[in-house]
N, C-alpha and C. Protein backbone atom coordinates (compact mmCIF):
# COMPACT_ATOMS: atom_id res chain seq x y z
N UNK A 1 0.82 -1.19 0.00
CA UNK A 1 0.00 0.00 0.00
C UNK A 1 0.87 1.26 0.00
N UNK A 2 1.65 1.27 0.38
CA UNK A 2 2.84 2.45 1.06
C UNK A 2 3.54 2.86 -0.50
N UNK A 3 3.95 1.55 -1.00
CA UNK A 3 4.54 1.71 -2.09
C UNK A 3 3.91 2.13 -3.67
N UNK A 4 2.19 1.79 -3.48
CA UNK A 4 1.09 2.64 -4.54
C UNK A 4 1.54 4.10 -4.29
N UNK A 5 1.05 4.54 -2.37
CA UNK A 5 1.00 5.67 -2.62
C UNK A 5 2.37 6.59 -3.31
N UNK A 6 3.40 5.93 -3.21
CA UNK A 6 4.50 7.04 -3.06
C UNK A 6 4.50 6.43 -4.77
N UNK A 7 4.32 5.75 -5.80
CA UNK A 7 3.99 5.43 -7.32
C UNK A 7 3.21 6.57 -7.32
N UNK A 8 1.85 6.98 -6.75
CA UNK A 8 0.81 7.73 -7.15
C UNK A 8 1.45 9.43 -6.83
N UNK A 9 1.87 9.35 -5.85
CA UNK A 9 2.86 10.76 -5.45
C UNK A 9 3.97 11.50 -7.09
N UNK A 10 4.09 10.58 -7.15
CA UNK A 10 5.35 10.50 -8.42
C UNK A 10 5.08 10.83 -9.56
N UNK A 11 3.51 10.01 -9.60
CA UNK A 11 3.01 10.24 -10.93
C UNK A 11 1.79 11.79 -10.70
N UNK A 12 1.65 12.62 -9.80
CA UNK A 12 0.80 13.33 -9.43
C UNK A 12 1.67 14.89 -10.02
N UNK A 13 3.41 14.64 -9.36
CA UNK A 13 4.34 15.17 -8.87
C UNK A 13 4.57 15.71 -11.00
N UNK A 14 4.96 14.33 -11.42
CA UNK A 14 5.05 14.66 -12.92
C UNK A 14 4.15 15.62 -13.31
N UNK A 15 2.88 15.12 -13.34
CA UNK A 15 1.60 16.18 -14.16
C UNK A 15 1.73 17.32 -13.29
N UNK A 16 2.08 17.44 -12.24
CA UNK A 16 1.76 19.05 -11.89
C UNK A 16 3.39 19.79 -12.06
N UNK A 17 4.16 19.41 -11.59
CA UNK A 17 5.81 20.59 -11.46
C UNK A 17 5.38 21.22 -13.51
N UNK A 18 5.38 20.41 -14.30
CA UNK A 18 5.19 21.09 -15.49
C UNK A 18 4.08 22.31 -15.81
N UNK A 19 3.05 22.12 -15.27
CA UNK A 19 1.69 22.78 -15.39
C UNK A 19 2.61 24.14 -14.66
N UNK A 20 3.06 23.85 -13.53
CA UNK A 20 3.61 25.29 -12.24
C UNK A 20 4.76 25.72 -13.18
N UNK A 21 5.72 25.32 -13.76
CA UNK A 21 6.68 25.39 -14.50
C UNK A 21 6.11 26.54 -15.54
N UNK A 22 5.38 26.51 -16.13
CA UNK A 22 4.54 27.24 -17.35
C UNK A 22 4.10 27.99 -17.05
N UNK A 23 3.67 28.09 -15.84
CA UNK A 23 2.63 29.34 -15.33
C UNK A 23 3.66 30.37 -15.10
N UNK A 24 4.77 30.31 -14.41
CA UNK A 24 6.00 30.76 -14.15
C UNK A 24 6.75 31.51 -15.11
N UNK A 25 6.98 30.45 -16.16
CA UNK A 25 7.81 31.67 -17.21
C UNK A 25 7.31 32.75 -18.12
N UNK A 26 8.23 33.42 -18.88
CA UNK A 26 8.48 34.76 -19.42
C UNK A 26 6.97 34.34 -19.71
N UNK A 27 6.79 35.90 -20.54
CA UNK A 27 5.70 35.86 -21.39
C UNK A 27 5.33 35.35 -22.84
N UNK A 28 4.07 35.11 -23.03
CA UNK A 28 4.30 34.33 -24.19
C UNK A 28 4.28 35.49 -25.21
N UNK A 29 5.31 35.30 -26.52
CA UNK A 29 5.57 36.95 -27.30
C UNK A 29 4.75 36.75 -28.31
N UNK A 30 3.99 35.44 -28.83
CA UNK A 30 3.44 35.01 -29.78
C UNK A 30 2.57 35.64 -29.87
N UNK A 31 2.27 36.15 -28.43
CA UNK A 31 0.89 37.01 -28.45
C UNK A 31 1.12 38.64 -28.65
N UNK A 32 2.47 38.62 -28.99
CA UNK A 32 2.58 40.38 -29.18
C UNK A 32 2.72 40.34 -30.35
N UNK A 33 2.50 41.48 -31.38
CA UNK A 33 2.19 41.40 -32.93
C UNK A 33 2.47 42.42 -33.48
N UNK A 34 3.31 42.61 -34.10
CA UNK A 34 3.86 44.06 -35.08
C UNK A 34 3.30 43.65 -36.13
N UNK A 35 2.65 45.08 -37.00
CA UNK A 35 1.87 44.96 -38.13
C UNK A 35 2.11 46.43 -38.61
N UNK A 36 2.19 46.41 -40.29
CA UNK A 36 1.87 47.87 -40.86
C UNK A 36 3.24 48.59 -40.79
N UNK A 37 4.83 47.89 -40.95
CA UNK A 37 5.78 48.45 -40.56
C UNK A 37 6.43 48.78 -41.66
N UNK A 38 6.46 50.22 -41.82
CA UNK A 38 7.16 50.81 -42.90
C UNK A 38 7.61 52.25 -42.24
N UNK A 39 9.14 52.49 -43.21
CA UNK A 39 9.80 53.43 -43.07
C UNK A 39 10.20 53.93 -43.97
N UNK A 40 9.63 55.20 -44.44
CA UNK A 40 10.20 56.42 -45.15
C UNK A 40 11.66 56.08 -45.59
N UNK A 41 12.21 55.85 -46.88
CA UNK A 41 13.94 56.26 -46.96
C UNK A 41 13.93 57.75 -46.65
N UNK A 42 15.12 57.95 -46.39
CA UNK A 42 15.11 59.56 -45.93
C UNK A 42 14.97 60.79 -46.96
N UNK A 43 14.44 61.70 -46.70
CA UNK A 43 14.87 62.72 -47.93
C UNK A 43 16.06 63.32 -48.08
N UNK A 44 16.18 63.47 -49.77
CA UNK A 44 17.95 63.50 -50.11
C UNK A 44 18.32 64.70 -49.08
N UNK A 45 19.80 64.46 -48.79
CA UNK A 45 20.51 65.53 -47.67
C UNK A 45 19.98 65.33 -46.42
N UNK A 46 19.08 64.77 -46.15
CA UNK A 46 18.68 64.12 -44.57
C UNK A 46 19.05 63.10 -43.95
N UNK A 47 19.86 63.42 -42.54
CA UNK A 47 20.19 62.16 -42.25
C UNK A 47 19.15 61.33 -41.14
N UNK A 48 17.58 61.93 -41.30
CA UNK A 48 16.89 60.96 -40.25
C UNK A 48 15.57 60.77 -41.42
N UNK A 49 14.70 59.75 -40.34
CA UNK A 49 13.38 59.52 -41.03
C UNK A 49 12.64 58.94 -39.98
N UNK A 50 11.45 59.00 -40.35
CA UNK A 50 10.45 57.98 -39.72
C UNK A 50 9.77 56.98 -39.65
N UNK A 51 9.62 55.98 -39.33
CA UNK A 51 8.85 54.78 -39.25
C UNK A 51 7.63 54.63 -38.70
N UNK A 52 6.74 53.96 -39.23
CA UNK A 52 5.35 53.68 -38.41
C UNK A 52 5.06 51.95 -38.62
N UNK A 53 4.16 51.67 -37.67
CA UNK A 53 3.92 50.63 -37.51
C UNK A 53 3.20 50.29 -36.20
N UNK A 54 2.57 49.62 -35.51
CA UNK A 54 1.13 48.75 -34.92
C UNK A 54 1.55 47.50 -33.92
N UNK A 55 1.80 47.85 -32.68
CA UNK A 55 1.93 46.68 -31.80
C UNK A 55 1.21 46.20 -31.20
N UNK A 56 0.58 44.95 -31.10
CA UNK A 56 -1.11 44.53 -30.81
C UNK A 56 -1.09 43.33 -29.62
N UNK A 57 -0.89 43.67 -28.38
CA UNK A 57 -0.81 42.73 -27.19
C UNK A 57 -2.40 41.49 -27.08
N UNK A 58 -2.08 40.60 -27.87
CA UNK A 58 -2.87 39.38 -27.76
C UNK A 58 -2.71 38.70 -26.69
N UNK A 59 -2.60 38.74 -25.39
CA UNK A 59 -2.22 38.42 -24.22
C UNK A 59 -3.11 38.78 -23.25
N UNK A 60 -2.74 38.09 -22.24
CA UNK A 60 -3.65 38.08 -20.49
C UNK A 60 -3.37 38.97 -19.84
N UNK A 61 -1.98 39.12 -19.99
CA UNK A 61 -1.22 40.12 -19.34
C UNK A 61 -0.36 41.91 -20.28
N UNK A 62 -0.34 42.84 -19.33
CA UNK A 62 -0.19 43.80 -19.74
C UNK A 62 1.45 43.95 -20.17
N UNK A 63 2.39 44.25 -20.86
CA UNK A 63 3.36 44.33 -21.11
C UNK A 63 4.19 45.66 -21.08
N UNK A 64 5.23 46.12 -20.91
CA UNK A 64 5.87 47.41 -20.87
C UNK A 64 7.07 47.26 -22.36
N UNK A 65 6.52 48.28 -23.34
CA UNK A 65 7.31 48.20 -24.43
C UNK A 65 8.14 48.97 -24.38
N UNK A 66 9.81 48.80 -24.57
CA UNK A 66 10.58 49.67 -23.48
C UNK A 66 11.42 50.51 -24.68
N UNK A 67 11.77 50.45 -25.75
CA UNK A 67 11.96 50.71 -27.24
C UNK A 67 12.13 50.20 -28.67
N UNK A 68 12.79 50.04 -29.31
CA UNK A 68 13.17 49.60 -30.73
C UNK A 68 14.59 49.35 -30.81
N UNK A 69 14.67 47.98 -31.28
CA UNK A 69 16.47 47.87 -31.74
C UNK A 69 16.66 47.62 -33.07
N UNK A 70 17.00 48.75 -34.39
CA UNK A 70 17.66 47.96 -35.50
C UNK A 70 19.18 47.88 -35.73
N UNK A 71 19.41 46.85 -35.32
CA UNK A 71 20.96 46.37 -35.30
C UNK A 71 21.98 47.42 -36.33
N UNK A 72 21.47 47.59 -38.03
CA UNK A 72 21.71 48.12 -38.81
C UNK A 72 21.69 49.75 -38.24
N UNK A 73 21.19 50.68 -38.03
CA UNK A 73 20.62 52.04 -37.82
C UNK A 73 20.35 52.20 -36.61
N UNK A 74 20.13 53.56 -36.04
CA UNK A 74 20.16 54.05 -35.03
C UNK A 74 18.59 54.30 -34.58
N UNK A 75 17.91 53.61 -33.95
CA UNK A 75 15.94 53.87 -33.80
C UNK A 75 15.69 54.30 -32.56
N UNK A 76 14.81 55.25 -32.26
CA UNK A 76 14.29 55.42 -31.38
C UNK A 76 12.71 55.49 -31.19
N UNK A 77 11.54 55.06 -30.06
CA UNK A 77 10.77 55.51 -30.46
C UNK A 77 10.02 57.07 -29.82
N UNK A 78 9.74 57.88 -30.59
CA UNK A 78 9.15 59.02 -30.04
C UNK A 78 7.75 59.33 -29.84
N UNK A 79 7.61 60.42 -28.87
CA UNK A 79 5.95 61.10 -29.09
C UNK A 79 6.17 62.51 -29.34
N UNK A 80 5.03 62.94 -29.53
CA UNK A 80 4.50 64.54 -29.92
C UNK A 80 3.83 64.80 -28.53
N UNK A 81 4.13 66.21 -28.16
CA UNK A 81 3.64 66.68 -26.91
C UNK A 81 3.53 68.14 -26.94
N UNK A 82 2.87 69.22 -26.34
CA UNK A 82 2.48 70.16 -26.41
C UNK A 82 2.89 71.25 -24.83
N UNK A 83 3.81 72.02 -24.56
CA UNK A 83 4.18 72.49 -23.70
C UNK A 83 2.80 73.27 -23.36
N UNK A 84 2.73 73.94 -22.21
CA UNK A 84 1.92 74.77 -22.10
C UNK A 84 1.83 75.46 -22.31
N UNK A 85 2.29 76.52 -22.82
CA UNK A 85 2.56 77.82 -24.20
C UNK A 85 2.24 77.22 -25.54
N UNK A 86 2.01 75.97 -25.89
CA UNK A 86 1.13 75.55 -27.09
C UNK A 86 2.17 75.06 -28.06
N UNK A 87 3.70 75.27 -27.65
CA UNK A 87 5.09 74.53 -28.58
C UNK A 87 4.66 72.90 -28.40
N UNK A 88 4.87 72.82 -29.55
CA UNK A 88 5.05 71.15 -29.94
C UNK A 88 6.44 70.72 -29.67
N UNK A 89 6.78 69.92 -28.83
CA UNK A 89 8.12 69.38 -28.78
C UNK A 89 7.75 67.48 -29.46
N UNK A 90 8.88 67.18 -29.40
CA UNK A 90 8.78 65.59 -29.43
C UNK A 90 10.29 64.95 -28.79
N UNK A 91 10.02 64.02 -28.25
CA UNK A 91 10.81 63.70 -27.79
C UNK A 91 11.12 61.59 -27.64
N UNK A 92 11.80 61.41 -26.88
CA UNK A 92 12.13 59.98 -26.68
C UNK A 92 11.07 59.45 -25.81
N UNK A 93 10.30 58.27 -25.76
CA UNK A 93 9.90 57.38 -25.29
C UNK A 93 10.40 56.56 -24.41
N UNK A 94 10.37 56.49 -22.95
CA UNK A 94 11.35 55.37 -22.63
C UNK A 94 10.76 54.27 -22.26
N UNK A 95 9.67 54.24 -21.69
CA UNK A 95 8.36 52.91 -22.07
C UNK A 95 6.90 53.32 -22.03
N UNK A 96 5.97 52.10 -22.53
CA UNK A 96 5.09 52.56 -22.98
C UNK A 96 4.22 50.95 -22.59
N UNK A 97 3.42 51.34 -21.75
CA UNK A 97 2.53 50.35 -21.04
C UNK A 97 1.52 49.59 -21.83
N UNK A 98 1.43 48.30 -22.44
CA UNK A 98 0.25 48.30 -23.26
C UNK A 98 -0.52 46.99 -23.14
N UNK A 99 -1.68 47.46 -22.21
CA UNK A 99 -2.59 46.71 -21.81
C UNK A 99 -3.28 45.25 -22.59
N UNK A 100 -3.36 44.42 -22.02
CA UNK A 100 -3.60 43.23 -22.77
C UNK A 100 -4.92 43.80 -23.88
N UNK A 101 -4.95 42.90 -24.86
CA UNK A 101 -5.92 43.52 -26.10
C UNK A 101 -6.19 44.81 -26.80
N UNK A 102 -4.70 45.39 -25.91
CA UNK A 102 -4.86 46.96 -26.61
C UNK A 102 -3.42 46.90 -28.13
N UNK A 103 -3.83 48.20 -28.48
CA UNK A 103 -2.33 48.29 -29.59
C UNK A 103 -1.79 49.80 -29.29
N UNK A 104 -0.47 49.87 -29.42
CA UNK A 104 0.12 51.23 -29.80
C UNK A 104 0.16 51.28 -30.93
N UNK A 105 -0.03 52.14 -31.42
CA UNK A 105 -0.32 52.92 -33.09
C UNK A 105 0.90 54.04 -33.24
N UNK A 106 1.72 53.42 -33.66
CA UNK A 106 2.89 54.34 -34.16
C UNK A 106 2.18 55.32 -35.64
N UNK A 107 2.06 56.70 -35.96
CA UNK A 107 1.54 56.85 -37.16
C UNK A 107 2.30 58.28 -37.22
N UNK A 108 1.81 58.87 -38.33
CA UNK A 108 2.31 60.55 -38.71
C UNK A 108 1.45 61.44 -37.62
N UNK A 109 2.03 62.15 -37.44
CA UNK A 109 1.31 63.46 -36.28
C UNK A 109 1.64 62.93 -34.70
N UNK A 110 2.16 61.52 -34.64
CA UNK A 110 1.72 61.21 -33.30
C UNK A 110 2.89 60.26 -32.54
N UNK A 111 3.08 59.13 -32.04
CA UNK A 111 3.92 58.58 -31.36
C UNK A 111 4.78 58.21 -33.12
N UNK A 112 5.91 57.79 -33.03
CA UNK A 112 6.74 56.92 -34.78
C UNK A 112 7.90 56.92 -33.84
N UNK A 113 8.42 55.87 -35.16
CA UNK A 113 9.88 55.67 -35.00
C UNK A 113 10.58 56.64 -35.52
N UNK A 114 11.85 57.43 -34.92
CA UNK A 114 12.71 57.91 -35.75
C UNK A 114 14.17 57.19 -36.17
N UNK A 115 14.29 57.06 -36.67
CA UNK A 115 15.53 56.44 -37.27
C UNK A 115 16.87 57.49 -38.10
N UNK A 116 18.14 56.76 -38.02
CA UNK A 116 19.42 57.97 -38.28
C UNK A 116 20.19 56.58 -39.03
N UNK A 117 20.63 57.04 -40.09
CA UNK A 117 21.65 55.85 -40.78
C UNK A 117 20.98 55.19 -41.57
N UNK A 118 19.71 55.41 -42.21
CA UNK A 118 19.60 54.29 -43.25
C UNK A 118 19.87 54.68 -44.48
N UNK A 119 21.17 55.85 -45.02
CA UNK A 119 21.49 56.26 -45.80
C UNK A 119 22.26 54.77 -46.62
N UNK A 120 22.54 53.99 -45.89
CA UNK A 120 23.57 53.06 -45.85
C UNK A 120 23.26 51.46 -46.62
N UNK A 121 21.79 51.55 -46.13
CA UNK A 121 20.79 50.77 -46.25
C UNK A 121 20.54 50.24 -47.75
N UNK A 122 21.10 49.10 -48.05
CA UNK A 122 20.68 48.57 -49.72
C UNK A 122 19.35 47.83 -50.34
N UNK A 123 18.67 47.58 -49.00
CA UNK A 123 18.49 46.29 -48.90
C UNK A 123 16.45 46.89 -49.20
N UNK A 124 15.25 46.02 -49.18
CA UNK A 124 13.88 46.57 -49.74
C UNK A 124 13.40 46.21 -47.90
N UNK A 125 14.27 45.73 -46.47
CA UNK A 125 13.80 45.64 -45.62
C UNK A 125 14.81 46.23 -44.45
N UNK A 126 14.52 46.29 -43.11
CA UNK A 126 15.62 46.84 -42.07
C UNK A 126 14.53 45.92 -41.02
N UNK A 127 15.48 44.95 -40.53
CA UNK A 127 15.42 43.98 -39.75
C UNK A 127 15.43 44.78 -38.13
N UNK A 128 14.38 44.63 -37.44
CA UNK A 128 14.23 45.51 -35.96
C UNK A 128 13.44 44.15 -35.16
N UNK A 129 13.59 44.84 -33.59
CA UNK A 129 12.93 44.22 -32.71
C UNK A 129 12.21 45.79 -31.80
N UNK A 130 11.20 45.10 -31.53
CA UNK A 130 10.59 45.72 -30.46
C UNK A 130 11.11 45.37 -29.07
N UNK A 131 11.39 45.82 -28.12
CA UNK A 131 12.13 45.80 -26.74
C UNK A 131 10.93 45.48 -25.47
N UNK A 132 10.62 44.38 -25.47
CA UNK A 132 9.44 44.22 -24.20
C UNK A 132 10.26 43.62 -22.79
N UNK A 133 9.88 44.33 -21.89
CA UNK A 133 10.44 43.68 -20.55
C UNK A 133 10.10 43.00 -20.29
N UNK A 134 10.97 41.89 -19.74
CA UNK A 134 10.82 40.78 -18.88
C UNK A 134 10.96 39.37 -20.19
N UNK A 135 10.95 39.94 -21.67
CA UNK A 135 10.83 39.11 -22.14
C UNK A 135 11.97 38.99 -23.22
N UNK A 136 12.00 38.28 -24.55
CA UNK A 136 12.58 38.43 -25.54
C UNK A 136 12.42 39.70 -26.28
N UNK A 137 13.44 39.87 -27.09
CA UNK A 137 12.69 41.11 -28.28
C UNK A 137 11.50 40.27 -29.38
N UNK A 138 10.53 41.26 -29.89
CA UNK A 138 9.70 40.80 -30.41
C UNK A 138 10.27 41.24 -32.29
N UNK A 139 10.73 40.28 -33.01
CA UNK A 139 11.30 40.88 -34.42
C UNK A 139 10.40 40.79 -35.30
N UNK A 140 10.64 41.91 -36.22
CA UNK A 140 10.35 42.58 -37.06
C UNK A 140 10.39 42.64 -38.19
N UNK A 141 10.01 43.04 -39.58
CA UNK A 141 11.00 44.07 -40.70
C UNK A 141 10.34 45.29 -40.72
N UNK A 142 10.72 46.06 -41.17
CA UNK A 142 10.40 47.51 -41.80
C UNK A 142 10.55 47.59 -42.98
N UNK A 143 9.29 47.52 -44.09
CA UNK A 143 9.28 47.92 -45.69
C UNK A 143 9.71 49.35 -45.95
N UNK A 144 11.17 49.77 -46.73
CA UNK A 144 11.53 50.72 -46.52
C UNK A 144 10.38 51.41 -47.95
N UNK A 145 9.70 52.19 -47.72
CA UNK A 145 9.50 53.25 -49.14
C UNK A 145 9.86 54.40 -49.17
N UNK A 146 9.88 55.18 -50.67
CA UNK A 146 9.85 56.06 -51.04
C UNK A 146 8.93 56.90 -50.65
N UNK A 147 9.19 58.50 -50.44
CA UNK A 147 7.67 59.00 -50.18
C UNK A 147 7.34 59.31 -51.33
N UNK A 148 5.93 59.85 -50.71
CA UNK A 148 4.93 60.59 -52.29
C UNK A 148 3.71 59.63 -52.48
């Protein structure tokens, strides 16, 4: 009898440490989603530009998106803000909270990527990650276009 229970302990012990195991780690990134990612080539004699693009938290949990890495170029992400005298500044982002089932909307007029160095750039993509804490980077491309 002694020796069922401590068989049944063992086999109880298996099905659960895995289940607790899972609950435990990082987040799952499958559920974070970049969409709509394109970046301006720069205009001639300019050495910056902007990027836009759509991060869409399919998840339980809320995530902190902390910036942008393209290995190639220099990215940051920014917002638009309004002093109280009515000046528009913009500036750096250093995270950006985004609630499960919500998205940040990188677009023109409003939060984007700025980017420095893709003068350099040959290539029809620029390989990036999004920067989420606690977890992996979430990767990317960026369709570079032309404006107009």
């Amino acid at each position: 009898m002694n020796n069922m229970k401590t068989n049944l302990n063992k086999i109880l012990m298996a099905l659960v440490i895995p289940i607790i195991l899972t609950q435990c780690s990082d987040k799952d990134l499958s559920e974070i989603i970049v969409s709509d990612a394109i970046m301006y080539v720069p205009i001639e004699g300019s050495p910056m530009t902007a990027g836009y693009l759509t991060v869409t938290n399919r998840s339980d949990a809320s995530v902190d998106i902390e910036g942008i890495n393209c290995n190639s170029i220099m990215a940051e992400i920014h917002d638009i803000s309004s002093t109280d005298t009515g000046v528009m500044k913009m500036g750096k982002m250093n995270t950006y909270s985004l609630k499960s089932g919500s998205s940040l909307v990188l677009e023109p007029g409003g939060k984007h990527v700025m980017a420095w160095g893709l003068q350099q750039i040959k290539s029809e993509y620029v390989d990036c990650s999004v920067l989420v804490s606690d977890a992996d980077p979430v990767k990317f491309k960026f369709l570079l276009k032309d404006r107009g």
